[in-house]
Protein backbone atom coordinates (compact mmCIF):
# COMPACT_ATOMS: atom_id res chain seq x y z
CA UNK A 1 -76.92 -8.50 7.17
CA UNK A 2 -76.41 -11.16 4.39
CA UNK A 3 -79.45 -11.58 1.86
CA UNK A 4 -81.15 -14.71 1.07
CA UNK A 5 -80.78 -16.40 -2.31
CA UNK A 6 -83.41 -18.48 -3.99
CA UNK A 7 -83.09 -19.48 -7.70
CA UNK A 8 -86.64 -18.51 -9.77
CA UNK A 9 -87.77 -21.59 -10.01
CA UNK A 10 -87.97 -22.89 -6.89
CA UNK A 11 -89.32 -19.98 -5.55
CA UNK A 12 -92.05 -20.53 -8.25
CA UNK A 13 -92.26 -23.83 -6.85
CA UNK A 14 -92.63 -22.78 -3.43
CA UNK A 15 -95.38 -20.12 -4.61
CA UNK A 16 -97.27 -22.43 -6.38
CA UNK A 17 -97.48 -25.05 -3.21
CA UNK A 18 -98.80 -22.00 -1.44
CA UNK A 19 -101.45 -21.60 -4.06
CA UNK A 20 -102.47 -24.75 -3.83
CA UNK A 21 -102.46 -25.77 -0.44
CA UNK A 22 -104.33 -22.27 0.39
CA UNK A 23 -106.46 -22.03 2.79
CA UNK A 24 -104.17 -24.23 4.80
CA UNK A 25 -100.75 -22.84 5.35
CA UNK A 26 -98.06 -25.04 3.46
CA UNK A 27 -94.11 -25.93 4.99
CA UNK A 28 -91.55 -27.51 3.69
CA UNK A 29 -87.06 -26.94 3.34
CA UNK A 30 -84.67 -25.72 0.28
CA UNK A 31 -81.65 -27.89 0.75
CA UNK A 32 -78.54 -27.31 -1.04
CA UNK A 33 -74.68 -26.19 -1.33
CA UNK A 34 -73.05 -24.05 -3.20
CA UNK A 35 -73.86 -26.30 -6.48
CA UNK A 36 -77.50 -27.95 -5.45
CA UNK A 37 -80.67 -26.14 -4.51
CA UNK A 38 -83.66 -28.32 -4.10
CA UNK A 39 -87.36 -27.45 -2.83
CA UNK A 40 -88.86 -30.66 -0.45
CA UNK A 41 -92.42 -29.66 0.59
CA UNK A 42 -93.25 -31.53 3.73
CA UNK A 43 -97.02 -32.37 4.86
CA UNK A 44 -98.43 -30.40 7.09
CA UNK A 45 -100.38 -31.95 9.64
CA UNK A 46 -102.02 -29.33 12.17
CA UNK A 47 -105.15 -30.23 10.54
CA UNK A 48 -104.62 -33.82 11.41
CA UNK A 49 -103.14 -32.78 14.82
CA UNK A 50 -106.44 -30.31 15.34
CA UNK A 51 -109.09 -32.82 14.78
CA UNK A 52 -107.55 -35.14 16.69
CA UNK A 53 -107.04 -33.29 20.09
CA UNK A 54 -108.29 -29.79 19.86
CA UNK A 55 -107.87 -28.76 23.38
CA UNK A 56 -103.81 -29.48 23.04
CA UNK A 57 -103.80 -28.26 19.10
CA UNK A 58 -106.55 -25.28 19.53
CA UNK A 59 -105.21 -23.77 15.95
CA UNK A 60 -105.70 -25.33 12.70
CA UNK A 61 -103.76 -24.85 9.84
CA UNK A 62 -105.12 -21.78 8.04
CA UNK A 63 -103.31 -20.06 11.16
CA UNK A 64 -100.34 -22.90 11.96
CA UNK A 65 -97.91 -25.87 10.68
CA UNK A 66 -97.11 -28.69 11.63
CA UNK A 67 -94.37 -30.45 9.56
CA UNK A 68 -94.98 -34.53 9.29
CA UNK A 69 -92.09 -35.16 11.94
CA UNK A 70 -90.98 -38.69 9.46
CA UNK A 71 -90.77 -36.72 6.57
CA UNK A 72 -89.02 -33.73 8.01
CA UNK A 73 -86.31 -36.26 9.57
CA UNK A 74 -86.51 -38.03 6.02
CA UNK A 75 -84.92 -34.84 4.97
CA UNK A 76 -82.52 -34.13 7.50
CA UNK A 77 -81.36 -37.38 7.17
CA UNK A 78 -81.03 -36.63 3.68
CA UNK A 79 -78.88 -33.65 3.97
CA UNK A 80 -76.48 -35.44 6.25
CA UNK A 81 -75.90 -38.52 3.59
CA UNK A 82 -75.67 -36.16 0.68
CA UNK A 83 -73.33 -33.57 2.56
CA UNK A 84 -75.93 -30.32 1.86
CA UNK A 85 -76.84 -27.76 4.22
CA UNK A 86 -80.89 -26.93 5.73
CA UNK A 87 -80.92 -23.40 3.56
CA UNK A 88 -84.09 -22.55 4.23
CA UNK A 89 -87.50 -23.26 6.05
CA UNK A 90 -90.23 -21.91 4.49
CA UNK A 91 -94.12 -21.79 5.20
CA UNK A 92 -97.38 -19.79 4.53
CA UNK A 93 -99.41 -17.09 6.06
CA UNK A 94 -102.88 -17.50 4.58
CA UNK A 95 -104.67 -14.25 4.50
CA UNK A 96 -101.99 -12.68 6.65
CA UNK A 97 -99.05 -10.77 6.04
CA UNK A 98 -95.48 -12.07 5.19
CA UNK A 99 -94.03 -11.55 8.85
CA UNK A 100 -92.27 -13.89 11.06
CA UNK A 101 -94.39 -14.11 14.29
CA UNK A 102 -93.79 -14.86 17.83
CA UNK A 103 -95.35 -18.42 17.05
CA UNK A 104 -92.58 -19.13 14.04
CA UNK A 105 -89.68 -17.72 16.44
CA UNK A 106 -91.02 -20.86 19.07
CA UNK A 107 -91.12 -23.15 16.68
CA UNK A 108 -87.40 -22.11 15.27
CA UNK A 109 -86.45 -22.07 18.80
CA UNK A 110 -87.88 -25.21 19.96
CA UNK A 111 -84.90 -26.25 22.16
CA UNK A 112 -83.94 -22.96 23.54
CA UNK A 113 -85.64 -19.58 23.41
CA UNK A 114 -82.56 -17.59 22.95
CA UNK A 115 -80.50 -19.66 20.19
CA UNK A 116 -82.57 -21.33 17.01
CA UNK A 117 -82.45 -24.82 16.31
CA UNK A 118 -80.73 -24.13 12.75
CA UNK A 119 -78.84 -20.65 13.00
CA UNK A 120 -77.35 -20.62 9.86
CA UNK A 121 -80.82 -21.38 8.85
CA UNK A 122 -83.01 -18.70 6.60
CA UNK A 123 -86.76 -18.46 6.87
CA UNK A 124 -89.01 -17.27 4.27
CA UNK A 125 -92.71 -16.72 5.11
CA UNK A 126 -95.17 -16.38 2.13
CA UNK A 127 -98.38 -14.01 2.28
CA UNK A 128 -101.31 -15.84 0.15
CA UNK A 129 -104.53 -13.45 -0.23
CA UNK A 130 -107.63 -15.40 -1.76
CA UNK A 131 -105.61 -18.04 -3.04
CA UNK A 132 -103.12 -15.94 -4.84
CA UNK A 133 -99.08 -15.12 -3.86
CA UNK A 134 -99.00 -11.83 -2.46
CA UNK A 135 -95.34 -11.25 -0.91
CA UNK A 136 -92.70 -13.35 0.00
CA UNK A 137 -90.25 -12.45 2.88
CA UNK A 138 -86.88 -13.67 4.34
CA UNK A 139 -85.24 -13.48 7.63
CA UNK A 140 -82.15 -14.21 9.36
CA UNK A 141 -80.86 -15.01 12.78
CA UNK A 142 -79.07 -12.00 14.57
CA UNK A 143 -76.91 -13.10 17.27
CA UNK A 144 -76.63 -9.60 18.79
CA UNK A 145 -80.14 -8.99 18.43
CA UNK A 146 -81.24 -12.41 19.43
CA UNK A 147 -84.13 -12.21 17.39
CA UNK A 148 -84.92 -12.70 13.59
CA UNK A 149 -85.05 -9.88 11.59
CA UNK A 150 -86.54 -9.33 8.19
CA UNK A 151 -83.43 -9.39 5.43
CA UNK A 152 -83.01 -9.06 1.32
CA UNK A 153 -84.75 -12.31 -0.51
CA UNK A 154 -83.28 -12.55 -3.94
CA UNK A 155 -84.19 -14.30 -6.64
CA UNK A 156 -81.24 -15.89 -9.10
């Protein structure tokens, strides 16, 4: 099972979104190559989403994200013009645990429940307890599984 890298600081970066975007759960991508590893925090706007139609958005975002669909694309667009890869989606669990749940495997399977939209995609899910980082965890595609599993996040 290969590990997930993450340099220090933009895991600090990361942490510290989580922090302050607490009690709302926070989103955003780590795009990069081999040479480039960059953090872009996207909006997110279940809140927004909530408020506006709470019958077809029951949750808000203390328990769900939403990313801004322009800026996401913004980004993808991004990575195509600048040659990098989609490394890693990240977002928070307020008050919860660090786990990937059923509702992150339908969002990273939004096209097709058995195959992710971004397989060689990582996903790291952040615990936040009373405003503060608690744990961070990675996890991985497994084709044989079909399913995410938890894997090694390490910091470089």
């Amino acid at each position: 099972m290969k590990s997930v890298s993450l340099s220090r600081d933009n895991l600090a970066a990361i942490k510290a979104q989580a922090e302050r975007e607490y009690p709302w759960e926070c989103c955003g991508f780590v795009i990069g190559d081999g040479a480039v590893e960059e953090v872009r925090p996207i909006a997110n706007i279940q809140n927004e989403k909530h408020a506006a139609d709470p019958a077809a958005h029951p949750r808000d975002a203390r328990t769900a994200y939403l990313m801004d669909p322009r800026a996401q694309l913004a980004v993808l667009r991004e990575i195509d013009r600048r040659g990098l890869a989609l490394k890693i989606v990240y977002h928070s669990h307020p008050d919860h645990d660090a786990y990937f749940s059923a509702t992150d495997r339908r969002q990273a399977c939004a096209f097709d429940p058995d195959q992710p939209d971004f397989p060689d995609t990582a996903y790291v899910v952040l615990s936040i307890r009373d405003g503060r980082f608690s744990r961070a965890a990675a996890f991985v595609w497994d084709a044989q599984r079909r399913d995410f599993v938890e894997t090694e996040l390490r910091e470089y």
